[in-house]
PDB file of N, CA and C in Angstrom:
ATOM      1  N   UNK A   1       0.824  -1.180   0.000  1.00  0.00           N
ATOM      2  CA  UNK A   1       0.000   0.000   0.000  1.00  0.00           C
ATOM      3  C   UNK A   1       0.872   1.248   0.000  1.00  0.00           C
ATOM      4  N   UNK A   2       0.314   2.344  -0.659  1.00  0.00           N
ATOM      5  CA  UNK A   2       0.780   3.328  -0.574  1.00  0.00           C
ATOM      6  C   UNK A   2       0.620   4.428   0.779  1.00  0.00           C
ATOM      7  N   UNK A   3       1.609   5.130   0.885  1.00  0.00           N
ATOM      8  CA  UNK A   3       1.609   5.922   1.777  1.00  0.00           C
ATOM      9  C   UNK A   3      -0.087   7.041   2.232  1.00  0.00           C
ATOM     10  N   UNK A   4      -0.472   7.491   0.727  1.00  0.00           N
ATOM     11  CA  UNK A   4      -1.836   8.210   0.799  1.00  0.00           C
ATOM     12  C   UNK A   4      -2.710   6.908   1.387  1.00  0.00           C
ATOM     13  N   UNK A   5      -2.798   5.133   0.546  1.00  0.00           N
ATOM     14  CA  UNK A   5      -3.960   4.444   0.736  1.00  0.00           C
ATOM     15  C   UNK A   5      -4.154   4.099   2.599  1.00  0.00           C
ATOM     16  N   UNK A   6      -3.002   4.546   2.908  1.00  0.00           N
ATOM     17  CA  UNK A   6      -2.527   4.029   4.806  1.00  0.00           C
ATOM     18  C   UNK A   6      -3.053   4.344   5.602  1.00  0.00           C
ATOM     19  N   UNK A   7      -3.029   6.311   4.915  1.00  0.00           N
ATOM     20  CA  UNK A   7      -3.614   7.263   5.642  1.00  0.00           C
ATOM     21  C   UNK A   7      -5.297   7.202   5.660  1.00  0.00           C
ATOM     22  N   UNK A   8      -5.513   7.324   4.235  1.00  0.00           N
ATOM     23  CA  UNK A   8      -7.077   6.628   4.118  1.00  0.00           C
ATOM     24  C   UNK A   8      -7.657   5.765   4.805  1.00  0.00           C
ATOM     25  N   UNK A   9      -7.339   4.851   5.191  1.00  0.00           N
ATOM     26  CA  UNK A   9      -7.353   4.131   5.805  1.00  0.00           C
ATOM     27  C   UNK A   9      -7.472   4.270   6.959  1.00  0.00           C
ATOM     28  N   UNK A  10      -6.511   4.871   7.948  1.00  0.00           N
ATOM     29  CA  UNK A  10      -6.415   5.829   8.814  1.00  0.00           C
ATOM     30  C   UNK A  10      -7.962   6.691   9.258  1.00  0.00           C
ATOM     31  N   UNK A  11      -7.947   7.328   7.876  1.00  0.00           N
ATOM     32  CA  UNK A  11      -8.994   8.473   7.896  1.00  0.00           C
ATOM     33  C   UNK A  11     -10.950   7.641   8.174  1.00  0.00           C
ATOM     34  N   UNK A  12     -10.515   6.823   8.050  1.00  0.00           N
ATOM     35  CA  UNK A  12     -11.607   5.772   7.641  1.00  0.00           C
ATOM     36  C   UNK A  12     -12.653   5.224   9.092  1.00  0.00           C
ATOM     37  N   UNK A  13     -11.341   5.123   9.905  1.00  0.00           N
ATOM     38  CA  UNK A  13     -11.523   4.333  11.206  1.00  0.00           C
ATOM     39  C   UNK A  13     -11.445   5.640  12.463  1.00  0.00           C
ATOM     40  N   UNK A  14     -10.892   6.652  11.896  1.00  0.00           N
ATOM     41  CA  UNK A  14     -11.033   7.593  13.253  1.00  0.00           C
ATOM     42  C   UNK A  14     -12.495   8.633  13.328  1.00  0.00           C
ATOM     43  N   UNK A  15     -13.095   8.153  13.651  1.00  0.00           N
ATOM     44  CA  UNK A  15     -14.450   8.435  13.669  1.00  0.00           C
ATOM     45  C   UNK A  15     -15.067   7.873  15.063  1.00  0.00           C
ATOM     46  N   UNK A  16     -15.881   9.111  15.840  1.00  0.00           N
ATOM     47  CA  UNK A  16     -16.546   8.533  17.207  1.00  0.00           C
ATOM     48  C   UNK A  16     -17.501   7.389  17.403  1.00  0.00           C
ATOM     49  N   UNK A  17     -18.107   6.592  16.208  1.00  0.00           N
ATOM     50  CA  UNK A  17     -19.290   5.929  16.850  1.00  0.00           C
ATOM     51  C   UNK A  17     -18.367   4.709  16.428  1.00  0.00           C
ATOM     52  N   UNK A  18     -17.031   4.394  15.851  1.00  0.00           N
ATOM     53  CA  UNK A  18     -16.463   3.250  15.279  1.00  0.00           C
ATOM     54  C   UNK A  18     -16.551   2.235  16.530  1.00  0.00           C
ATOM     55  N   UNK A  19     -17.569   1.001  16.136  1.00  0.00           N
ATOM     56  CA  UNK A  19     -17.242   0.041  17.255  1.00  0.00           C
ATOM     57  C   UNK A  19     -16.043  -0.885  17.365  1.00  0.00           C
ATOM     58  N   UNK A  20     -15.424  -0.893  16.115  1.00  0.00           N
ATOM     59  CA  UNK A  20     -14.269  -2.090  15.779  1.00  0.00           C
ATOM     60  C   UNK A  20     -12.874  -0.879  15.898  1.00  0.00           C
ATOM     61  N   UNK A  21     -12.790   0.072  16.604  1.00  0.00           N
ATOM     62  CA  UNK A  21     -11.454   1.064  16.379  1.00  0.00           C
ATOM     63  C   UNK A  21     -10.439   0.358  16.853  1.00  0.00           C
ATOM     64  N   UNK A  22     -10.562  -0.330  17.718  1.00  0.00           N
ATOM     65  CA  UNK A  22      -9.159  -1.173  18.560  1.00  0.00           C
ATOM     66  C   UNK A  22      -8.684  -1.982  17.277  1.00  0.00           C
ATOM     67  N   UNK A  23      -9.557  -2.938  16.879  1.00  0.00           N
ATOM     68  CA  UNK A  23      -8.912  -3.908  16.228  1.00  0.00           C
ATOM     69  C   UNK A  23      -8.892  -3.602  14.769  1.00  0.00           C
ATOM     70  N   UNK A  24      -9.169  -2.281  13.894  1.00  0.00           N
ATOM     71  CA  UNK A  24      -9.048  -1.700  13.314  1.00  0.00           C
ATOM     72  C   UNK A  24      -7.503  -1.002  12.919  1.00  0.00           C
ATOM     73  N   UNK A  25      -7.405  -0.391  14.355  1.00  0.00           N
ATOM     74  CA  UNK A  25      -5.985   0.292  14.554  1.00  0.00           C
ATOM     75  C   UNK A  25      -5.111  -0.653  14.371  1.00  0.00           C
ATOM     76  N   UNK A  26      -5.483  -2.273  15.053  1.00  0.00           N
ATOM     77  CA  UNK A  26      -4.606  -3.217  15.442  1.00  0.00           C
ATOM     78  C   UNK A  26      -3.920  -3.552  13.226  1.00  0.00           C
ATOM     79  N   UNK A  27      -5.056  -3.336  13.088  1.00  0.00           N
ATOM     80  CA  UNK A  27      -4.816  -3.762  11.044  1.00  0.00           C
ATOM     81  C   UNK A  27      -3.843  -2.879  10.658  1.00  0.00           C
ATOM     82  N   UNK A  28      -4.118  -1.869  11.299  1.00  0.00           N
ATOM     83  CA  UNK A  28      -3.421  -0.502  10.368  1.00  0.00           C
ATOM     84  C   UNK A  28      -2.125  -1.079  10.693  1.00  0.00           C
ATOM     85  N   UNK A  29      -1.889  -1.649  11.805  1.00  0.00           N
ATOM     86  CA  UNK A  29      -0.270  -1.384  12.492  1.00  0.00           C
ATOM     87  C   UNK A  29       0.227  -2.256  11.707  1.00  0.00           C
ATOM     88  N   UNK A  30      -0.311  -3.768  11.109  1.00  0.00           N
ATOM     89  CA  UNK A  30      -0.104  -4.531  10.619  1.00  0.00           C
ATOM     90  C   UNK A  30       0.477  -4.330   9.354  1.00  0.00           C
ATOM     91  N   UNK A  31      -0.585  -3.305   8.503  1.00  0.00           N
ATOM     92  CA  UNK A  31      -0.421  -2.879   7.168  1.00  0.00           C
ATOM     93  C   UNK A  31       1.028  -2.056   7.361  1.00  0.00           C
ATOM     94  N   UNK A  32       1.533  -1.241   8.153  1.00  0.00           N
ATOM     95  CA  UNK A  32       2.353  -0.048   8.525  1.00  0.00           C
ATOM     96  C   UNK A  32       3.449  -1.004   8.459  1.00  0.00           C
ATOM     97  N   UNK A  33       3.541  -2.270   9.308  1.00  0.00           N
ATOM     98  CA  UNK A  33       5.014  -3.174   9.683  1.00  0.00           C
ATOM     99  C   UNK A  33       5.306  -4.062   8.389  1.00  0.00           C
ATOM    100  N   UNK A  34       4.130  -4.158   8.065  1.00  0.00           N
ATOM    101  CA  UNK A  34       4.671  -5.505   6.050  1.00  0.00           C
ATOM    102  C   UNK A  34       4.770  -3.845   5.321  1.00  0.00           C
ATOM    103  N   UNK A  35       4.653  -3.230   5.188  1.00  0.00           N
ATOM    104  CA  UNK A  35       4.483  -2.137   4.020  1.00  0.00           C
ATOM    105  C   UNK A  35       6.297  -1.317   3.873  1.00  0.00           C
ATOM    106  N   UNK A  36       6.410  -1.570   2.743  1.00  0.00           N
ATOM    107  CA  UNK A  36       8.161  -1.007   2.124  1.00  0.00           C
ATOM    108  C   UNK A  36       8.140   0.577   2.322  1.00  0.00           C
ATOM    109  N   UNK A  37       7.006   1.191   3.131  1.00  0.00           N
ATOM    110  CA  UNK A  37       7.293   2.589   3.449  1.00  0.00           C
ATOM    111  C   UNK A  37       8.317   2.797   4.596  1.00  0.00           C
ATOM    112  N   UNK A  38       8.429   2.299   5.539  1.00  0.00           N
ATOM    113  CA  UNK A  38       9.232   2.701   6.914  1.00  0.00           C
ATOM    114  C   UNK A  38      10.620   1.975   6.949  1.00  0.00           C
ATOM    115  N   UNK A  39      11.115   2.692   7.099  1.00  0.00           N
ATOM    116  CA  UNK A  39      12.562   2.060   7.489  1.00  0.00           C
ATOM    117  C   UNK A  39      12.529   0.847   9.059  1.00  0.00           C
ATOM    118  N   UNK A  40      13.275   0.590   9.402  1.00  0.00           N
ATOM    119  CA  UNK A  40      13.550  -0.027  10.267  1.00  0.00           C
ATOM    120  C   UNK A  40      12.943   0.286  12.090  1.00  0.00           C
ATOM    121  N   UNK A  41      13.359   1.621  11.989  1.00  0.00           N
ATOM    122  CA  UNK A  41      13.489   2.657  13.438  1.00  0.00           C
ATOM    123  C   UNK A  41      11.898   3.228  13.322  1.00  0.00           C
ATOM    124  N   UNK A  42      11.167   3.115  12.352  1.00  0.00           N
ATOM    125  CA  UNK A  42      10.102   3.388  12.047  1.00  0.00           C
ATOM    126  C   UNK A  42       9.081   2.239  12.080  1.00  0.00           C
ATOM    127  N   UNK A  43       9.297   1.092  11.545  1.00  0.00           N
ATOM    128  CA  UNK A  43       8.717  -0.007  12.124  1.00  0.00           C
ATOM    129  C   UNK A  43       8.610  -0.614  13.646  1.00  0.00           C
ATOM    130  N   UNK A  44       9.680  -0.217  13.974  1.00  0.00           N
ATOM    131  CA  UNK A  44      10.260  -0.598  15.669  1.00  0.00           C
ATOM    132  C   UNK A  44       8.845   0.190  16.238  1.00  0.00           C
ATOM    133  N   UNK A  45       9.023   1.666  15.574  1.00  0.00           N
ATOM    134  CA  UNK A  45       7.958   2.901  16.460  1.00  0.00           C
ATOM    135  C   UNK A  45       6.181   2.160  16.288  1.00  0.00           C
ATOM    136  N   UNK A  46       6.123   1.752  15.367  1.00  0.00           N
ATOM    137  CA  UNK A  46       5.333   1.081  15.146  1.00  0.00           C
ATOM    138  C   UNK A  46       4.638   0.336  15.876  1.00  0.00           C
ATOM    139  N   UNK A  47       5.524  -0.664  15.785  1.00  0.00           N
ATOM    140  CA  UNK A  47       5.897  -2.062  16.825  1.00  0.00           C
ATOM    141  C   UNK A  47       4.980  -1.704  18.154  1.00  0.00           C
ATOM    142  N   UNK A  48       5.821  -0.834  18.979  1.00  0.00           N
ATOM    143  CA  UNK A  48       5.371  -0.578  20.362  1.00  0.00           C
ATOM    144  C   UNK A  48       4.607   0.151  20.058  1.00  0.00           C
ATOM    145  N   UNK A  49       4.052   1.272  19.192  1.00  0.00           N
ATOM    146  CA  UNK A  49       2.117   1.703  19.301  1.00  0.00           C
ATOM    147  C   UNK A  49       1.383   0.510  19.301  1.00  0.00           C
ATOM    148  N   UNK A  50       1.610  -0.452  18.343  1.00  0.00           N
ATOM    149  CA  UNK A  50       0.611  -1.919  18.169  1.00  0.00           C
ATOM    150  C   UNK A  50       0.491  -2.487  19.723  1.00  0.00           C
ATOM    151  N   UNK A  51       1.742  -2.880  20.342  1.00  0.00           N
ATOM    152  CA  UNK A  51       1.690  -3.128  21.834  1.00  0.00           C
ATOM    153  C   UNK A  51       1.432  -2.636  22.797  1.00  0.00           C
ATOM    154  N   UNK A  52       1.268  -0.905  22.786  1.00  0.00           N
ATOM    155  CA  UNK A  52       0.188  -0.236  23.295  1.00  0.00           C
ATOM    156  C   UNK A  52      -1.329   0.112  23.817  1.00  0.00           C
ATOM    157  N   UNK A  53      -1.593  -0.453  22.218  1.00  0.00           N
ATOM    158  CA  UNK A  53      -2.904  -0.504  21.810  1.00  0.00           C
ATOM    159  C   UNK A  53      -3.436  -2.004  22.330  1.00  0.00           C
ATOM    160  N   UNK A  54      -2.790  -2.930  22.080  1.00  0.00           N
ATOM    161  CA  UNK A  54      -2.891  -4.200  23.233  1.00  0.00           C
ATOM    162  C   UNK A  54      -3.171  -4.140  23.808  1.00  0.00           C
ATOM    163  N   UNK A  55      -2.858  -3.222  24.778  1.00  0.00           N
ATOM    164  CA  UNK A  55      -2.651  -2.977  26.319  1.00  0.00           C
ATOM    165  C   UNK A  55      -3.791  -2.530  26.663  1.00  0.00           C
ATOM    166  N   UNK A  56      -4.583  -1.453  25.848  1.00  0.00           N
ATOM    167  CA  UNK A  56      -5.723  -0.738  25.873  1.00  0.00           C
ATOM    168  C   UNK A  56      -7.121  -1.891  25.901  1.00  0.00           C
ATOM    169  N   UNK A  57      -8.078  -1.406  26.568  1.00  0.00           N
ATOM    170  CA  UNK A  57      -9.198  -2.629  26.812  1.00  0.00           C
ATOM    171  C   UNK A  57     -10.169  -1.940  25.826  1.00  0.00           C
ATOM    172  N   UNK A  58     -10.970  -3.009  25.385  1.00  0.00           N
ATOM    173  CA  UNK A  58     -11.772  -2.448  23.980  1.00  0.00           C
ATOM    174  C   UNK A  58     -12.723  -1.429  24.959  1.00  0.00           C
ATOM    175  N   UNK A  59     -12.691  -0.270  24.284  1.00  0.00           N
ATOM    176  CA  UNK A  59     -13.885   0.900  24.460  1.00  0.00           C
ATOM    177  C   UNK A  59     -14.780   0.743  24.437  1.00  0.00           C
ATOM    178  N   UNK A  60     -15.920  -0.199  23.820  1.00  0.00           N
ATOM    179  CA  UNK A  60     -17.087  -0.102  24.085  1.00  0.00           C
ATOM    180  C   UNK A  60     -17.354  -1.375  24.682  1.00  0.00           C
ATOM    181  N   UNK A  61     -18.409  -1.088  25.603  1.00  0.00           N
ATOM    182  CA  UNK A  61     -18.832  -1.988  26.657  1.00  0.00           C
ATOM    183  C   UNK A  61     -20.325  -2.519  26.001  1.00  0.00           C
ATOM    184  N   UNK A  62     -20.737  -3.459  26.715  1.00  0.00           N
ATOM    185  CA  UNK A  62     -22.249  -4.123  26.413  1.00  0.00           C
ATOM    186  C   UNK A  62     -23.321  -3.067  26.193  1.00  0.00           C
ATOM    187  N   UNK A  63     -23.631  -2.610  26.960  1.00  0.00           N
ATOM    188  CA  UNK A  63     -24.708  -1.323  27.477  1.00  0.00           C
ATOM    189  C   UNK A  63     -24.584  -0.040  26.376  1.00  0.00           C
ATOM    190  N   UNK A  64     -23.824  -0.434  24.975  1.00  0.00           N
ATOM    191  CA  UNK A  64     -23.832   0.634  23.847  1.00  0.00           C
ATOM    192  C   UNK A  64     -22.772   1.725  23.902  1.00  0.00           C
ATOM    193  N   UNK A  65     -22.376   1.997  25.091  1.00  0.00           N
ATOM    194  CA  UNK A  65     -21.822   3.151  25.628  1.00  0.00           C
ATOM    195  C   UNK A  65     -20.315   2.917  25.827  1.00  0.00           C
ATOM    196  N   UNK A  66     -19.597   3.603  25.048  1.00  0.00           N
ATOM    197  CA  UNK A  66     -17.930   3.511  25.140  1.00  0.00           C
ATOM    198  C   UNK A  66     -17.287   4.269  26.388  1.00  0.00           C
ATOM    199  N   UNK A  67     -16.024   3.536  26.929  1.00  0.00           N
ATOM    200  CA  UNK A  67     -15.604   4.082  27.909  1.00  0.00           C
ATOM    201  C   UNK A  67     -14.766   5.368  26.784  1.00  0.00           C
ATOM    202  N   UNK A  68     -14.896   6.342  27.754  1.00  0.00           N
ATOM    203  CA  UNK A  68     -13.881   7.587  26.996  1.00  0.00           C
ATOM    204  C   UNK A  68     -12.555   7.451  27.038  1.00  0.00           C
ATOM    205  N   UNK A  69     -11.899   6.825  28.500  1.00  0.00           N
ATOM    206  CA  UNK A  69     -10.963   7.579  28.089  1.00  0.00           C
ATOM    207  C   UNK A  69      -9.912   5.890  27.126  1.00  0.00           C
ATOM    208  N   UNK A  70     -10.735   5.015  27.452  1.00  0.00           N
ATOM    209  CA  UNK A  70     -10.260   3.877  26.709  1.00  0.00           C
ATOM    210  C   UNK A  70     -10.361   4.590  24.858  1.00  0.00           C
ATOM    211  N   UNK A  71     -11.339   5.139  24.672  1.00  0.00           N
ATOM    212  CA  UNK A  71     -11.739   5.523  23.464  1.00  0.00           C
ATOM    213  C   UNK A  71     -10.390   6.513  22.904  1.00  0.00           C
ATOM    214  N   UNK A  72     -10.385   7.702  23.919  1.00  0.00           N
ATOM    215  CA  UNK A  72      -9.272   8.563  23.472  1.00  0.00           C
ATOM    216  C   UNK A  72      -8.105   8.053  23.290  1.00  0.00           C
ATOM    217  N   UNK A  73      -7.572   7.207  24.015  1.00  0.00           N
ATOM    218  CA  UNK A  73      -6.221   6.940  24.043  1.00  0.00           C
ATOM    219  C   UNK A  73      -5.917   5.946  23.263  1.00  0.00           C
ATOM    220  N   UNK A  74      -7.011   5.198  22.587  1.00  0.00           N
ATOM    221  CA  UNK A  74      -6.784   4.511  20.923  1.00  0.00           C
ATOM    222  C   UNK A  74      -6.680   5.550  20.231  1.00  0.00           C
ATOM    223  N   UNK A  75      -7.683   6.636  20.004  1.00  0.00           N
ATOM    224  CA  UNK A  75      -7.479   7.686  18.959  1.00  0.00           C
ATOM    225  C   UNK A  75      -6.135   8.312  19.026  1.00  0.00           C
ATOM    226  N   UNK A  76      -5.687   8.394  20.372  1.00  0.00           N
ATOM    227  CA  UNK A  76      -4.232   9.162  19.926  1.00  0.00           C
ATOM    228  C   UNK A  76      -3.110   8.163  19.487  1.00  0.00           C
ATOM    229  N   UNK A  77      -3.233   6.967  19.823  1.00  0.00           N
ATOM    230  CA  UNK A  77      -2.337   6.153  18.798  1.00  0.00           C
ATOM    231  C   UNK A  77      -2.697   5.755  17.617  1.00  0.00           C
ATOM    232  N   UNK A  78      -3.501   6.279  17.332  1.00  0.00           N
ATOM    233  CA  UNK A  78      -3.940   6.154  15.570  1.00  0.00           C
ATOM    234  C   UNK A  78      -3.467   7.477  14.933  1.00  0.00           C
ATOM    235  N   UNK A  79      -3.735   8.718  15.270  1.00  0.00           N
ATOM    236  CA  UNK A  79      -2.904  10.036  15.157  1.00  0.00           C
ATOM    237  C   UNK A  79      -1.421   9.913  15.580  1.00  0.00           C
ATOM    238  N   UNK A  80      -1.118   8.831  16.513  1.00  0.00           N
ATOM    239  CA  UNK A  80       0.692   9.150  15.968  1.00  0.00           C
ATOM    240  C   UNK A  80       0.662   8.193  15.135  1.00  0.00           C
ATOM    241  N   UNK A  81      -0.014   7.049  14.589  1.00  0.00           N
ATOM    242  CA  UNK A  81       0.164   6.360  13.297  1.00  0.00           C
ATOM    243  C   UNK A  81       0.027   7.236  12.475  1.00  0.00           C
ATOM    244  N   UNK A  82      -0.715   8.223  12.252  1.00  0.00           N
ATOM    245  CA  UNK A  82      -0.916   9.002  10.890  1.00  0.00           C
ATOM    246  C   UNK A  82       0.318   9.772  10.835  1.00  0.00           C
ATOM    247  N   UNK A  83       0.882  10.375  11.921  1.00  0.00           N
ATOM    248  CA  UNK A  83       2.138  11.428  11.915  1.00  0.00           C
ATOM    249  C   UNK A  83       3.426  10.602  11.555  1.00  0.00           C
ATOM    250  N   UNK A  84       3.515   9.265  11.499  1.00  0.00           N
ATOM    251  CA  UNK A  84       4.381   8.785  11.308  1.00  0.00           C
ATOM    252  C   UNK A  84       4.743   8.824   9.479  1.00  0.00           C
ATOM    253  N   UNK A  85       3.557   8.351   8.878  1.00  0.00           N
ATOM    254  CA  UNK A  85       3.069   8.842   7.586  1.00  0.00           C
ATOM    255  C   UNK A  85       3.494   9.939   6.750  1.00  0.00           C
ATOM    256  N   UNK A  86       3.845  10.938   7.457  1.00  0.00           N
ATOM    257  CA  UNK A  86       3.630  12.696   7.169  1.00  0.00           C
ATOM    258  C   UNK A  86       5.168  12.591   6.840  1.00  0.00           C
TER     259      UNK A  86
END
């Protein structure tokens, strides 16, 4: 994939009502680590956002209603995925 299709991609999934954003993000990181855009030190950076985002418990709960700050703190590792891009 290309660098623009990544971001698209990107652009695709950062949206508030997304119920699949965790394991969404989890794709992107995937696409980001096989993809001939990043060097080495850039994949590494990668690497540990994906294991981050692990770490993070899925945002939305049974009852419809997403925890926030589980919610935010996927979105900001999807925005340093996009800055990595830039």
């Amino acid at each position: 994939m290309t660098a623009q299709e990544i971001k698209n991609k990107i652009d695709s999934i950062s949206y508030y009502q997304n119920r699949h954003i965790k394991s969404n993000a989890l794709n992107v990181c995937d696409v980001m680590i096989k993809s001939k855009l990043l060097t080495e030190y850039g994949k590494s950076v990668v690497e540990k956002i994906k294991t981050e985002i692990e770490k993070i418990k899925d945002p939305w709960l049974w009852n419809d209603k997403p925890e926030f700050t589980d919610l935010h703190d996927i979105q900001n590792k999807i925005n340093k995925l996009y800055r990595i891009l830039e």
